[in-house]
Structures are given as C-alpha cells and as structure tokens.
Protein backbone atom coordinates (compact mmCIF):
# COMPACT_ATOMS: atom_id res chain seq x y z
CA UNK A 1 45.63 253.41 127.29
CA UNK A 2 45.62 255.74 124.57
CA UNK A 3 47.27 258.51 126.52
CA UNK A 4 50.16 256.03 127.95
CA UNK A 5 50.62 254.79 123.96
CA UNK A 6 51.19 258.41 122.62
CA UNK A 7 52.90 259.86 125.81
CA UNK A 8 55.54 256.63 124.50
CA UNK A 9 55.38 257.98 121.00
CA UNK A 10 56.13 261.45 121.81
CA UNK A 11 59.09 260.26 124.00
CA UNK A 12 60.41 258.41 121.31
CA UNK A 13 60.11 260.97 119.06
CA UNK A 14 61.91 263.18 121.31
CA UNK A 15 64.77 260.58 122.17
CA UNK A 16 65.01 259.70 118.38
CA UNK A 17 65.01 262.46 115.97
CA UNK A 18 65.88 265.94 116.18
CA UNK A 19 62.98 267.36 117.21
CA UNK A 20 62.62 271.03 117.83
CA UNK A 21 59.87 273.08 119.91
CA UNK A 22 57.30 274.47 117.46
CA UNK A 23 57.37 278.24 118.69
CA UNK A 24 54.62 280.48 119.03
CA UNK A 25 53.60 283.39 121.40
CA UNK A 26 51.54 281.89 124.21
CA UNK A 27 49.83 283.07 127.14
CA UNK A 28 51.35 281.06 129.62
CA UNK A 29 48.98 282.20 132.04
CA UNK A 30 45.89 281.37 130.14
CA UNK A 31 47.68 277.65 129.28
CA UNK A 32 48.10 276.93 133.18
CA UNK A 33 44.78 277.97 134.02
CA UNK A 34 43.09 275.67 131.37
CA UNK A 35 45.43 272.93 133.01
CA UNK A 36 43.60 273.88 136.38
CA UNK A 37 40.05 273.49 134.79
CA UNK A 38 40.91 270.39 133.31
CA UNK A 39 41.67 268.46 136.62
CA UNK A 40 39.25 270.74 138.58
CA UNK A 41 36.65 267.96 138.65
CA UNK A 42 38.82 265.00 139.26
CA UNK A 43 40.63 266.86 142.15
CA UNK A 44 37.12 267.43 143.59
CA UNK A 45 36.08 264.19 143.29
CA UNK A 46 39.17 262.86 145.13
CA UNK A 47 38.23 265.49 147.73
CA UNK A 48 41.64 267.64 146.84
CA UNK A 49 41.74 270.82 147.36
CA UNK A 50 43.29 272.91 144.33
CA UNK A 51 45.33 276.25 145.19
CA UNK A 52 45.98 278.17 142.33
CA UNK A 53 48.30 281.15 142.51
CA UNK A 54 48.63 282.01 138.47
CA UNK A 55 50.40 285.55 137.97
CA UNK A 56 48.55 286.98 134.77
CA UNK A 57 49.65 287.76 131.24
CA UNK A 58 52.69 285.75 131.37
CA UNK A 59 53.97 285.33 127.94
CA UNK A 60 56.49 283.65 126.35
CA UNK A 61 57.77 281.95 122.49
CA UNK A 62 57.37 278.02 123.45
CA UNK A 63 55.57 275.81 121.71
CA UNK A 64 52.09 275.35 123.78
CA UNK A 65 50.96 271.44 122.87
CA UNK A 66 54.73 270.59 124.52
CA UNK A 67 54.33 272.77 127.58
CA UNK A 68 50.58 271.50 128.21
CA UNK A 69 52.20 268.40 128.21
CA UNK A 70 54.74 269.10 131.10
CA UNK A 71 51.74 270.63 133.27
CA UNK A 72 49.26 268.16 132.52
CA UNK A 73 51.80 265.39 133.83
CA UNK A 74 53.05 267.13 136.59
CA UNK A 75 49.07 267.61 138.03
CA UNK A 76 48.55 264.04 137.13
CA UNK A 77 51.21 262.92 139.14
CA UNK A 78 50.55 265.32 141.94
CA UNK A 79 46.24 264.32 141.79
CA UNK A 80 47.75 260.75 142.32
CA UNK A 81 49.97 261.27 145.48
CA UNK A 82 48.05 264.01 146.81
CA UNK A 83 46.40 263.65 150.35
CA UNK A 84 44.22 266.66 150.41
CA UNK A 85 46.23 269.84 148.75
CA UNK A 86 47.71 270.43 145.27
CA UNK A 87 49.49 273.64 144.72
CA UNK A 88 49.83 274.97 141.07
CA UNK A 89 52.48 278.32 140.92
CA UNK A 90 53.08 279.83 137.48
CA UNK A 91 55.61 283.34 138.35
CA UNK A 92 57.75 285.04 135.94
CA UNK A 93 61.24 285.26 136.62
CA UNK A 94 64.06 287.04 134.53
CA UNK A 95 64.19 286.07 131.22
CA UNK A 96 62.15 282.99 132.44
CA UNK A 97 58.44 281.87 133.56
CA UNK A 98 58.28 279.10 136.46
CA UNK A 99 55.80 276.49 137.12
CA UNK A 100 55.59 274.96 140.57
CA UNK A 101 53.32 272.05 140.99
CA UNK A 102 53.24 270.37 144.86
CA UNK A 103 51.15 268.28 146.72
CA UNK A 104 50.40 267.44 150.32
CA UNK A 105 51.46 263.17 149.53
CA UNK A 106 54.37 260.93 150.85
CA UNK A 107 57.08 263.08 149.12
CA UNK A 108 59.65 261.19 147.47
CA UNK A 109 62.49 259.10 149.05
CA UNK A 110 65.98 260.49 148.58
CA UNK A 111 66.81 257.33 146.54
CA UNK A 112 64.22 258.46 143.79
CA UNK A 113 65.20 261.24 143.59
CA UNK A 114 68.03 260.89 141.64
CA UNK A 115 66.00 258.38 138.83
CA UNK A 116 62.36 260.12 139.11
CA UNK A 117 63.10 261.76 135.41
CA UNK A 118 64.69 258.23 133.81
CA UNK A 119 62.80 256.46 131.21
CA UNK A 120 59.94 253.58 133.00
CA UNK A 121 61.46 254.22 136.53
CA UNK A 122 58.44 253.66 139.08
CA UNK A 123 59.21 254.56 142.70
CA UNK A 124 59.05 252.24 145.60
CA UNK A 125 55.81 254.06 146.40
CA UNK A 126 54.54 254.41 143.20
CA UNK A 127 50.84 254.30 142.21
CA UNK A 128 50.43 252.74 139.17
CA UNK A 129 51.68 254.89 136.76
CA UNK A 130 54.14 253.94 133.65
CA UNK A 131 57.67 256.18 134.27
CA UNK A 132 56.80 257.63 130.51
CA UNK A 133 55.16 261.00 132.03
CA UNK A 134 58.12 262.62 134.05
CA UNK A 135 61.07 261.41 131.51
CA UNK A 136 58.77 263.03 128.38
CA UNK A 137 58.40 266.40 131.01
CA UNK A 138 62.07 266.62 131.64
CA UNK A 139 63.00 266.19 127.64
CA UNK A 140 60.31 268.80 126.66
CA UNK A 141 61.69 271.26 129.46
CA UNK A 142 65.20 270.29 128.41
CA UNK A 143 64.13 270.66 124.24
CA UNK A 144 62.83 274.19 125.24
CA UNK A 145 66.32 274.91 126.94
CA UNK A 146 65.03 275.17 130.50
CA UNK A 147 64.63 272.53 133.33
CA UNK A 148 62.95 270.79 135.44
CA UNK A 149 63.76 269.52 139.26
CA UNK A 150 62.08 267.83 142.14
CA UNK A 151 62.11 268.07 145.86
CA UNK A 152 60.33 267.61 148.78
CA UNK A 153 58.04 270.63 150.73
CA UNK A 154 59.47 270.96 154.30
CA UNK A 155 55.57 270.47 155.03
CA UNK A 156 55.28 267.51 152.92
CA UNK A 157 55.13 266.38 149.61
CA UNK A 158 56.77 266.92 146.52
CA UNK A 159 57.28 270.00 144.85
CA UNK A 160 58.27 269.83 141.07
CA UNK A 161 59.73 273.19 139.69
CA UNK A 162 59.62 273.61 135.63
CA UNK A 163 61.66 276.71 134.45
CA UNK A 164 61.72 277.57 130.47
CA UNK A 165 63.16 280.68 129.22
CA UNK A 166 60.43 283.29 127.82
CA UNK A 167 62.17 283.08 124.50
CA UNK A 168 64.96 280.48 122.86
CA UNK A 169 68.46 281.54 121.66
CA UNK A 170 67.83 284.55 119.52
CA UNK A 171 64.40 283.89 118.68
CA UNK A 172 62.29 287.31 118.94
CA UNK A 173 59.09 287.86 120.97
CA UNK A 174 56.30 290.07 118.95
CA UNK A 175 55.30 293.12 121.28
CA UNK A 176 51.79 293.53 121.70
CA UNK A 177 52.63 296.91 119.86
CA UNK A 178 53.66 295.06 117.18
CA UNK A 179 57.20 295.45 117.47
CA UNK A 180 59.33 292.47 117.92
CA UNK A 181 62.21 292.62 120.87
CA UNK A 182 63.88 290.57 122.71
CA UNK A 183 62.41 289.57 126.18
CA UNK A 184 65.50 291.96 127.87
CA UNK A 185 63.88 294.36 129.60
CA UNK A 186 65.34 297.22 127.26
CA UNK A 187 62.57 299.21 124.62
CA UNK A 188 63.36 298.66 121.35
CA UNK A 189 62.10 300.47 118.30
CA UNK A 190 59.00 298.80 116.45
CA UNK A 191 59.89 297.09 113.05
CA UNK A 192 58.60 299.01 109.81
CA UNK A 193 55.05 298.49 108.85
C-alpha cells in the first residue's frame, strides 16, 4: 500500500510542478543489476526464470532514484504477466543507453496498446495492479528527454523498450580522467586542475 501511495505522489508531483531530473553520474550498469537482485527471489519463487544480458560500465548523467523507478516497474509488471521467462537488456546506443524488459505472458492486445502509459488504465487482462506504475515510467523517461514504448515479442509477450540519452541538453559528463566532455565520441582536453 505504501508503494501504490507514493508511486501516486511521485506522479503527481511529476504531472504538477516543474520537476526536473536530479543529475548525477551513474553506473547504469551497476543500477540494472541491483534491479535484477532485487526481484531475483520473487522471480524464483514464481518459478521464472531471469535472463540477464547487462553490457558493463554503462554510464550516463540521469538522476538514479527516477531511473530505478522505471526498471523496478517495468520488472514488476513483467514478474506479474510472466509465464516462465523475463528478459532484462541494458545496451548502449549512440548518445543513448537502452533498457529492454520482456516476458514470456499474454502480450498485450492491440487495443492497449495505445492507453498502456495513461494515468489508472488497467488492461482487459490485467492482474491487479493500479495503472500508476507505467504512466509514472513514461513521465520519468519523458522528464529525462528519452522514451519509452511497448510491443509484443513475435515469441510472446511484451517487450517494453526505455531509451534515455547518456546526458541532457548541454549538461557535461565528468571523464573518469577527470575531464568533463560531452558524451560525443570526440576527446576533449581535461579542464584545469
């Protein structure tokens, strides 16, 4: 109950004020993988097997609590549908990370598809949840100027895709030199000591 009372708060929050991604350099990797431990035992105890294909030493400037939040709901929801399989991808792409959370369930009918991310929406096949979880994932995504989408695996179930750039606007990822440089792909000079 307490979860479902602050996931509300935070998407108020979000929905009603100008709120803006508290940025800080984050292993992404490390972030996902905690995500993994965390369900670990309930996936075991629902006899669901978790595949994990984390690349390492993905970093980025996000603000962690928000992103935890998008993974955390996505593996909720996919521990729910799941029938025996959840998948959890993080990959970096250019100028971007992507996480890719599927399961083996139902999937989701084409007529969800288009309301999955609105506020209290529950699916025909829903199992009990609120419709807070994947409207407060979609904001956060949306807050940290990436995205998030749905579809179905050609195998199955449904595959939810989060992309987020590695940095925002003009903000300026620290180099584990020291130097601080945009995520481009170019080497820049370290700032002065």
């Amino acid at each position: 109950l307490l979860e479902m009372v602050n996931q509300l708060l935070d998407l108020r929050k979000i929905e009603e004020t100008d709120y803006k991604p508290i940025l800080s350099r984050c292993d992404v990797s490390q972030l996902v993988q905690e995500s993994c431990q965390r369900f670990a035992p309930a996936m075991e105890v629902g006899h669901i097997r978790l595949e994990q294909h984390i690349e390492p030493n993905v970093v980025a400037l996000i603000d962690r609590n928000a992103i935890s939040k998008i993974v955390n709901n996505l593996m909720s929801n996919a521990l729910k549908y799941a029938r025996g399989r959840c998948a959890v991808t993080l990959a970096r792409g250019e100028n971007l990370f992507r996480i890719r959370v599927s399961d083996d369930g139902p999937g989701l009918v084409p007529a969800d598809m288009d309301r999955i991310f609105d506020a209290f929406y529950q699916s025909g096949n829903s199992k009990g949840g609120t419709g807070i979880g994947l409207p407060l994932a979609r904001m956060l995504a949306v807050r940290h100027g990436g995205t998030i989408t749905c579809t179905n695996d050609v195998q199955g179930g449904a595959v939810f895709t989060v992309e987020i750039p590695l940095q925002m606007g003009d903000a300026l990822l620290p180099a584990a030199d020291g130097a601080r440089r945009p995520d481009d792909g170019t080497d820049h000079e370290a700032a002065p000591s």
